[in-house]
ModelCIF file with pLDDT and N, C-alpha, C, O atoms, coordinates in Angstrom:
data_MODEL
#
_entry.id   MODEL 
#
_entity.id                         1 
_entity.type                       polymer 
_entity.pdbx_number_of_molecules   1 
#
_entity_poly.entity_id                      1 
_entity_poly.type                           'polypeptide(L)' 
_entity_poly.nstd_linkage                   no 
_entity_poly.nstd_monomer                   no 
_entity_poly.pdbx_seq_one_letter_code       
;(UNK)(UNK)(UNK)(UNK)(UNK)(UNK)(UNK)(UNK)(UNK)(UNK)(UNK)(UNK)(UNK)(UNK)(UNK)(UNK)
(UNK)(UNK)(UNK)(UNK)(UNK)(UNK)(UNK)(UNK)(UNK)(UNK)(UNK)(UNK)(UNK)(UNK)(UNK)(UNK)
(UNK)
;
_entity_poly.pdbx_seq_one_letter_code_can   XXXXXXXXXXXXXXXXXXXXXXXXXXXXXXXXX 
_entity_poly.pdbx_strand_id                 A 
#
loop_
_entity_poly_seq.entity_id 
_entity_poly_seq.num 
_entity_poly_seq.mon_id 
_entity_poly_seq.hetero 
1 1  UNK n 
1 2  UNK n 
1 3  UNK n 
1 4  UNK n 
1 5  UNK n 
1 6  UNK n 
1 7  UNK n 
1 8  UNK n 
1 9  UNK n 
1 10 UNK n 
1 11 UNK n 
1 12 UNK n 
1 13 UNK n 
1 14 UNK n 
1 15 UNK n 
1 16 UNK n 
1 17 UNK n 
1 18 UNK n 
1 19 UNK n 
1 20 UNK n 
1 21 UNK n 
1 22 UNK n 
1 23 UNK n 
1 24 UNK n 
1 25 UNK n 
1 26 UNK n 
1 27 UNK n 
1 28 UNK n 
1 29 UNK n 
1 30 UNK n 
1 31 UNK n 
1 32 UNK n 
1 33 UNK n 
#
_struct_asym.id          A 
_struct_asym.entity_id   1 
#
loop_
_ma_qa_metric.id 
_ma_qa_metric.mode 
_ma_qa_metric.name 
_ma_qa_metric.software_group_id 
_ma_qa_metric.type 
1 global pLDDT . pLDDT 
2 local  pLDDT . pLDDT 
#
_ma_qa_metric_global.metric_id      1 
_ma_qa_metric_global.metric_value   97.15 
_ma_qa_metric_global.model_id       1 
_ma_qa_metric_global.ordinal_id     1 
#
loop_
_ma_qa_metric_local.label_asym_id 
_ma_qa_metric_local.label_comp_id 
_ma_qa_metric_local.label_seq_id 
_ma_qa_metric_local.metric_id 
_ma_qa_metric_local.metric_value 
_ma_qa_metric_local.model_id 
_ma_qa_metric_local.ordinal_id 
A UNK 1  2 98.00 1 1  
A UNK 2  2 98.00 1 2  
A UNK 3  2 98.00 1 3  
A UNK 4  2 98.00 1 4  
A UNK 5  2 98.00 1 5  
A UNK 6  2 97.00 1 6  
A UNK 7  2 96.00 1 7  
A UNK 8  2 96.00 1 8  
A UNK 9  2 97.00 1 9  
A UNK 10 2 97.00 1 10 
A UNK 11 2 97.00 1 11 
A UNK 12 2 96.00 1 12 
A UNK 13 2 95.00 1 13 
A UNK 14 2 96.00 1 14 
A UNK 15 2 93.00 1 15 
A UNK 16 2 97.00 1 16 
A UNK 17 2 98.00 1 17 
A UNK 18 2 98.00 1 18 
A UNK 19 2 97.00 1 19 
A UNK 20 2 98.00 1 20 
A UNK 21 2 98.00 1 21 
A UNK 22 2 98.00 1 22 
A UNK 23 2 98.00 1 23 
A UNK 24 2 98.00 1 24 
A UNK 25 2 98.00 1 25 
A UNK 26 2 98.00 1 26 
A UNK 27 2 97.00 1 27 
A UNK 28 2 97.00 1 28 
A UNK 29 2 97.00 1 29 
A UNK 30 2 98.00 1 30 
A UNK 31 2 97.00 1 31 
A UNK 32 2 97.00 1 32 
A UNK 33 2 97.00 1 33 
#
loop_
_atom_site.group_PDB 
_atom_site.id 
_atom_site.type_symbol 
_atom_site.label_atom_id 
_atom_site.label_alt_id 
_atom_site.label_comp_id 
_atom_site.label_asym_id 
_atom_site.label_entity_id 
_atom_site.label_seq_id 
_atom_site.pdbx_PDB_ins_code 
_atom_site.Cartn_x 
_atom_site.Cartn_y 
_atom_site.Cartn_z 
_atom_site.occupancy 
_atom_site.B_iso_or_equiv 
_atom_site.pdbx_formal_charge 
_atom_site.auth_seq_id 
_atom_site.auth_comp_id 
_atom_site.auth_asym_id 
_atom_site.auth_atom_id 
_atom_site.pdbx_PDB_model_num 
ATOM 1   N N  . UNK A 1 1  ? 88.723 24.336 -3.715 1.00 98.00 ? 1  UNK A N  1 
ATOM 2   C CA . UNK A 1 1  ? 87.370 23.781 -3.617 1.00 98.00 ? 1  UNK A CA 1 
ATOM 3   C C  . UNK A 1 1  ? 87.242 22.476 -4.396 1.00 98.00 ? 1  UNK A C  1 
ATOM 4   O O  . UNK A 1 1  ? 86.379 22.273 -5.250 1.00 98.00 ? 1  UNK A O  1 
ATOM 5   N N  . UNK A 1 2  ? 88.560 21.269 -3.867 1.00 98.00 ? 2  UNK A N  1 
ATOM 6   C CA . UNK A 1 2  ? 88.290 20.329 -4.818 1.00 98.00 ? 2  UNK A CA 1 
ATOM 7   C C  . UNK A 1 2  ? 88.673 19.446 -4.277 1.00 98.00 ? 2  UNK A C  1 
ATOM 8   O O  . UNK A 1 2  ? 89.380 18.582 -4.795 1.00 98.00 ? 2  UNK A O  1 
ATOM 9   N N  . UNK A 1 3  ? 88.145 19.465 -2.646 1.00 98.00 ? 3  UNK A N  1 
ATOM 10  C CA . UNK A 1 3  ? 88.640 18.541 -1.412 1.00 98.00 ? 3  UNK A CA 1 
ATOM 11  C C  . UNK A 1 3  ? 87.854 16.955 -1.730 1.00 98.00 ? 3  UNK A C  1 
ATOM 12  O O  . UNK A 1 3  ? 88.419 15.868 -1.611 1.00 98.00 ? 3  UNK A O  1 
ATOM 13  N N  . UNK A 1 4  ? 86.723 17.128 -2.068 1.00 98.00 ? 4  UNK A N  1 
ATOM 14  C CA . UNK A 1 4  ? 85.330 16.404 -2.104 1.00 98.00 ? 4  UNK A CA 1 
ATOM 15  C C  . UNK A 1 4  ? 84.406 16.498 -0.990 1.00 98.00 ? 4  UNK A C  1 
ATOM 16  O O  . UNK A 1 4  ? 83.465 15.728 -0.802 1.00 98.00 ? 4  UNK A O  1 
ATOM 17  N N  . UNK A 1 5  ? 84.770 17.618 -0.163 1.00 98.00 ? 5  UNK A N  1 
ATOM 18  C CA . UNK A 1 5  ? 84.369 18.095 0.853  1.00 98.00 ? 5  UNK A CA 1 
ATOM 19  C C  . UNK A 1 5  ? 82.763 18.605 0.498  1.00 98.00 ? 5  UNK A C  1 
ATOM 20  O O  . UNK A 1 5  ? 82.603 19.273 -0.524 1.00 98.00 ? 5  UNK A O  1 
ATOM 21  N N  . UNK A 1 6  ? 81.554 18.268 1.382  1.00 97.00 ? 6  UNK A N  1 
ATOM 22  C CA . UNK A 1 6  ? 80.162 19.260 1.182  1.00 97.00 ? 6  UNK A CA 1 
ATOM 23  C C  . UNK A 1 6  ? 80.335 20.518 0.898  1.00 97.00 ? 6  UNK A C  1 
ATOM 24  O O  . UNK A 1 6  ? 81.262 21.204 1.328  1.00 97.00 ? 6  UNK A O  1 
ATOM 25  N N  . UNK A 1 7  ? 79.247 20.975 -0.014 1.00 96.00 ? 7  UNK A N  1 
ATOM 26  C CA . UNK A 1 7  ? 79.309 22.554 -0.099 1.00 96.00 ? 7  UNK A CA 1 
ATOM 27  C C  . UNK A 1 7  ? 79.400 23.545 1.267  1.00 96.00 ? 7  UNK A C  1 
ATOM 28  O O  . UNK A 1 7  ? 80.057 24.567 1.458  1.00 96.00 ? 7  UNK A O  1 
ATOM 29  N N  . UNK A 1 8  ? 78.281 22.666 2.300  1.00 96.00 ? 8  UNK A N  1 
ATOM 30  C CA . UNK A 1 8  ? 77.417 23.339 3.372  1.00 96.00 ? 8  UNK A CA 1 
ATOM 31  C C  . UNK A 1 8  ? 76.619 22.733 3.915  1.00 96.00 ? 8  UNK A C  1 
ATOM 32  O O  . UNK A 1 8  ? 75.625 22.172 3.454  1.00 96.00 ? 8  UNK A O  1 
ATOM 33  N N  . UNK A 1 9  ? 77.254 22.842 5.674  1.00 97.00 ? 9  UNK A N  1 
ATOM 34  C CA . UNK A 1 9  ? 76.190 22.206 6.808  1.00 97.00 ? 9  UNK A CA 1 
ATOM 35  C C  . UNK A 1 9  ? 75.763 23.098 7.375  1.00 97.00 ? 9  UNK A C  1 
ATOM 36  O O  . UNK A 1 9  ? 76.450 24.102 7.560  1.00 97.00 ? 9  UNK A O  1 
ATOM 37  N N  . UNK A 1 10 ? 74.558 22.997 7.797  1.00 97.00 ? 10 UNK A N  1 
ATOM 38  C CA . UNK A 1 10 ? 73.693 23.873 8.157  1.00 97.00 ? 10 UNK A CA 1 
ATOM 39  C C  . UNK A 1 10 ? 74.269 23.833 9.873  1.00 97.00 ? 10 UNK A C  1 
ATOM 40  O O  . UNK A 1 10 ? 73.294 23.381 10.474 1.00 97.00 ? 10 UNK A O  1 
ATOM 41  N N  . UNK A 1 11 ? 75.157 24.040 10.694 1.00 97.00 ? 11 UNK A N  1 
ATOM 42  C CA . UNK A 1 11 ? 75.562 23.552 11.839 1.00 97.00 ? 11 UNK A CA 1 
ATOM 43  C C  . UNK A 1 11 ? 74.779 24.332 12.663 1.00 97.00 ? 11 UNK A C  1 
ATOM 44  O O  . UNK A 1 11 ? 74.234 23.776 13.616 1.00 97.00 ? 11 UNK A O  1 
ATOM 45  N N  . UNK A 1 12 ? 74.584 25.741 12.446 1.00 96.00 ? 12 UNK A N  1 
ATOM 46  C CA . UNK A 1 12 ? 73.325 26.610 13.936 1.00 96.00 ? 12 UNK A CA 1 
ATOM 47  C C  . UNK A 1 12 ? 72.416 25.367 13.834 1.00 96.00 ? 12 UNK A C  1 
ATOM 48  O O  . UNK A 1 12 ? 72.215 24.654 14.818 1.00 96.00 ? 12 UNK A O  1 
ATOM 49  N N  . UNK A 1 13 ? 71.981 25.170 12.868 1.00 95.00 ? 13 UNK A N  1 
ATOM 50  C CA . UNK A 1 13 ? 70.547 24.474 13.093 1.00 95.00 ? 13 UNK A CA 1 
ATOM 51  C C  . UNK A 1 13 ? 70.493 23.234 13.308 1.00 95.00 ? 13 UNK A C  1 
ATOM 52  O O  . UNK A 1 13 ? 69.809 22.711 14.188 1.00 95.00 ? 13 UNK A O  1 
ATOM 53  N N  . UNK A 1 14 ? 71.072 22.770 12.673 1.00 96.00 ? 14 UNK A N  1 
ATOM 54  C CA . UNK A 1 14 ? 71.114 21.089 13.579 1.00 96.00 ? 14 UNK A CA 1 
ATOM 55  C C  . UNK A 1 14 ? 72.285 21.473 15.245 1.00 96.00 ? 14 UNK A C  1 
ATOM 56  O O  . UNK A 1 14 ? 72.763 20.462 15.760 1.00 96.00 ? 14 UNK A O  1 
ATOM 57  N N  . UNK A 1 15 ? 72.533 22.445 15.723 1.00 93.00 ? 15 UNK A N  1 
ATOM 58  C CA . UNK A 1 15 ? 72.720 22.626 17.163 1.00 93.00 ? 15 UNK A CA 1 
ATOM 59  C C  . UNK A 1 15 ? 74.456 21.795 17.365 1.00 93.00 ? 15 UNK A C  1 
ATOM 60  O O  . UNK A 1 15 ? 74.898 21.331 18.417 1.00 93.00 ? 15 UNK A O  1 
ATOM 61  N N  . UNK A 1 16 ? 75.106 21.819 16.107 1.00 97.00 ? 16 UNK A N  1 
ATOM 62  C CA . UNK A 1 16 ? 76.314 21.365 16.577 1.00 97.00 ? 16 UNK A CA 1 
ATOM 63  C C  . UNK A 1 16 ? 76.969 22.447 17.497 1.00 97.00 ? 16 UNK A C  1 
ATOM 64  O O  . UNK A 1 16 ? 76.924 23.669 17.354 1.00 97.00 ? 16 UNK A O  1 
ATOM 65  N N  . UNK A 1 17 ? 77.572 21.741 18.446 1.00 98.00 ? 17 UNK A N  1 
ATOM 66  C CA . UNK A 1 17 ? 78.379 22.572 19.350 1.00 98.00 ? 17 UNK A CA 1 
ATOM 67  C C  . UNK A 1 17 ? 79.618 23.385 18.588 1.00 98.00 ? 17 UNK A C  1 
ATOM 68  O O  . UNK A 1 17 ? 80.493 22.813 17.938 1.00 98.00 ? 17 UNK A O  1 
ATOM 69  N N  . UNK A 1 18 ? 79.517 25.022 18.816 1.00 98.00 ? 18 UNK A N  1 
ATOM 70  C CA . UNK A 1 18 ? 80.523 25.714 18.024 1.00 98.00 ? 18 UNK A CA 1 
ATOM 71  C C  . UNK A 1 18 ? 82.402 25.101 18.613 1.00 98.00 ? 18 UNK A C  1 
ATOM 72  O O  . UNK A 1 18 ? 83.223 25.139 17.696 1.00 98.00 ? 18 UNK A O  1 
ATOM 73  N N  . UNK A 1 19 ? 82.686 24.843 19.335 1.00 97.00 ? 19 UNK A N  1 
ATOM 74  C CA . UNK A 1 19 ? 83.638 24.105 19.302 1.00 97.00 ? 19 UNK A CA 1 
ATOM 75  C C  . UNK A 1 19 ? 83.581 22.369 18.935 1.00 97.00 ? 19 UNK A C  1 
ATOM 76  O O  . UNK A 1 19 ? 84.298 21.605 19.581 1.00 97.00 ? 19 UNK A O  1 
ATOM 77  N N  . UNK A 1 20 ? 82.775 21.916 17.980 1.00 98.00 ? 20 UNK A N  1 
ATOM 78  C CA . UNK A 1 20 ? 82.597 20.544 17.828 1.00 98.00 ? 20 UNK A CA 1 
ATOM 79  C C  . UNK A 1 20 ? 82.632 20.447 16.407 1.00 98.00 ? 20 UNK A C  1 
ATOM 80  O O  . UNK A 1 20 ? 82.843 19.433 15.742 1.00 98.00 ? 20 UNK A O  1 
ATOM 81  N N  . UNK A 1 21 ? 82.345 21.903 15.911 1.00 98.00 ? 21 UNK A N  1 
ATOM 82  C CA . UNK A 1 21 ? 81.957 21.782 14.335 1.00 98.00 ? 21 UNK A CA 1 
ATOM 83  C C  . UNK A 1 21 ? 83.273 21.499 13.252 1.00 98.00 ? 21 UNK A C  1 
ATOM 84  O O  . UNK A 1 21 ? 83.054 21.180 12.084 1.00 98.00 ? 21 UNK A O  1 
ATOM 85  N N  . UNK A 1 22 ? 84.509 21.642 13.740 1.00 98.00 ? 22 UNK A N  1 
ATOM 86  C CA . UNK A 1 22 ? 85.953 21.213 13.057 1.00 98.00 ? 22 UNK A CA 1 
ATOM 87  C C  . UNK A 1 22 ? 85.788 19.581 13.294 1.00 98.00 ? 22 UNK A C  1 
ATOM 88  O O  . UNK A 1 22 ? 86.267 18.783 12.488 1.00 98.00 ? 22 UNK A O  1 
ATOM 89  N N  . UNK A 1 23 ? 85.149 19.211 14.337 1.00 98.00 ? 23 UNK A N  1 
ATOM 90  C CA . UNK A 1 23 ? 85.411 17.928 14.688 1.00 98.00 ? 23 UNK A CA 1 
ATOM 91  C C  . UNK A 1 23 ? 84.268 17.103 13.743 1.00 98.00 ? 23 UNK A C  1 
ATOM 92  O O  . UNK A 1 23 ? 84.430 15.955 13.330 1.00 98.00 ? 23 UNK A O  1 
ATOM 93  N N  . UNK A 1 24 ? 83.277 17.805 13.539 1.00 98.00 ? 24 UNK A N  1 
ATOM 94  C CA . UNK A 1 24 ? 82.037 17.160 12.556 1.00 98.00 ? 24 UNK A CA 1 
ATOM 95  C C  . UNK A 1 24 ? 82.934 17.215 11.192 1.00 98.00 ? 24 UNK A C  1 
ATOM 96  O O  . UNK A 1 24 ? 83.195 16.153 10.627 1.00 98.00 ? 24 UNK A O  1 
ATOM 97  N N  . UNK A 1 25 ? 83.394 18.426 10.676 1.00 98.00 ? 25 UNK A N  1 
ATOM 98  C CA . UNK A 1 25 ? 83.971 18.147 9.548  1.00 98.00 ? 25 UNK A CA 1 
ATOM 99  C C  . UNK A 1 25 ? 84.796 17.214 9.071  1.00 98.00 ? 25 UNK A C  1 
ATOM 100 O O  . UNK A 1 25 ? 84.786 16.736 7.937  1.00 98.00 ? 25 UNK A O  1 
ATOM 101 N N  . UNK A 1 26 ? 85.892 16.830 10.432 1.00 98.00 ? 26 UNK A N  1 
ATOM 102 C CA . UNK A 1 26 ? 86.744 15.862 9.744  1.00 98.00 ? 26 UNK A CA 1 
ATOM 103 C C  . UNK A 1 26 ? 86.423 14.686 9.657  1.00 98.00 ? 26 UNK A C  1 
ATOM 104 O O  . UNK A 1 26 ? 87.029 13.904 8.925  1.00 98.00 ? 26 UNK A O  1 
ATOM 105 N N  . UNK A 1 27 ? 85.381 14.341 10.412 1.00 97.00 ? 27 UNK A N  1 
ATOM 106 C CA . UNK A 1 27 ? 84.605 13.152 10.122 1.00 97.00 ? 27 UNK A CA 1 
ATOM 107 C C  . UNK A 1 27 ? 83.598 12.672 9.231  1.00 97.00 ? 27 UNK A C  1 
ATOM 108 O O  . UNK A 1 27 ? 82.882 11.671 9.193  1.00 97.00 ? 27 UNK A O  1 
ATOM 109 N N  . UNK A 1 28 ? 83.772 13.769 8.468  1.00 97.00 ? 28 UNK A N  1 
ATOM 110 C CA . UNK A 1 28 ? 82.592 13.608 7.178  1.00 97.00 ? 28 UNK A CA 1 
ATOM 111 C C  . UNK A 1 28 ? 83.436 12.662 5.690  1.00 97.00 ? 28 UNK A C  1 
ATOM 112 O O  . UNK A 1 28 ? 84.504 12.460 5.113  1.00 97.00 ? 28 UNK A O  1 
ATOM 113 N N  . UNK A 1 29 ? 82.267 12.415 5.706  1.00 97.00 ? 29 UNK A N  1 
ATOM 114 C CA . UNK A 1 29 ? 82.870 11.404 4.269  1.00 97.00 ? 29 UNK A CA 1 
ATOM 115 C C  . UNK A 1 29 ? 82.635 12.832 2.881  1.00 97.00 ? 29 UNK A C  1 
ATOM 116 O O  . UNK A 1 29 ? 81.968 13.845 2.670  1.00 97.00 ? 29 UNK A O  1 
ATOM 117 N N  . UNK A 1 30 ? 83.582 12.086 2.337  1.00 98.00 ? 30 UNK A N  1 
ATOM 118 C CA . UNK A 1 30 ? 84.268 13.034 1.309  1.00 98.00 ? 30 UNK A CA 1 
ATOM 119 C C  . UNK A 1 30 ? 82.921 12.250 0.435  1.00 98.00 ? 30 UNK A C  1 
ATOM 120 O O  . UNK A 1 30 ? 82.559 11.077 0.518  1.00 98.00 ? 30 UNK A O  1 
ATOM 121 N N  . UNK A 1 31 ? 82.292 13.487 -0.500 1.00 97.00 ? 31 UNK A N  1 
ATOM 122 C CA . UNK A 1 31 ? 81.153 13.414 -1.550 1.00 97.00 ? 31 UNK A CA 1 
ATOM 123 C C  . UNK A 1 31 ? 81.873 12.868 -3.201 1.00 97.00 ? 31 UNK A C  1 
ATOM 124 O O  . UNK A 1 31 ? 81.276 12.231 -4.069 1.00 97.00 ? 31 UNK A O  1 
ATOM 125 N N  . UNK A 1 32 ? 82.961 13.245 -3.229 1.00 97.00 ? 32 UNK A N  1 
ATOM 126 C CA . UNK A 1 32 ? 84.228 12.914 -4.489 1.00 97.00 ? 32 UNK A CA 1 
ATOM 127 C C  . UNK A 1 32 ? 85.388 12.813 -4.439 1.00 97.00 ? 32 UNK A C  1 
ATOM 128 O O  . UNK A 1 32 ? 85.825 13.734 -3.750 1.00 97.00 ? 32 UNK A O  1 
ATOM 129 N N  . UNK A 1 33 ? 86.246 12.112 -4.839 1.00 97.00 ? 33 UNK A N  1 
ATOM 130 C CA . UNK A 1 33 ? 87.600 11.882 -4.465 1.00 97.00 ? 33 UNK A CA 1 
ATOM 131 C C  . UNK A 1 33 ? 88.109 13.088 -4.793 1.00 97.00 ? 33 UNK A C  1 
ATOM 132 O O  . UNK A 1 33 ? 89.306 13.321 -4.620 1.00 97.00 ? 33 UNK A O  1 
#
């Protein structure tokens, strides 16, 4: 747990597609190196 990765996306609710949600992750900007 020391990726700099978010704790937690709320993905049901903002309606990301359950096969899309690996793809939201890797595109997230890292919160800490």
């Amino acid at each position: 747990h020391s990726s700099g990765l978010p704790p937690y996306v709320r993905f049901f609710e903002q309606g990301v597609p359950p096969d899309e949600v690996v793809p939201t992750i890797i595109d997230m900007e890292l919160e800490y190196p």
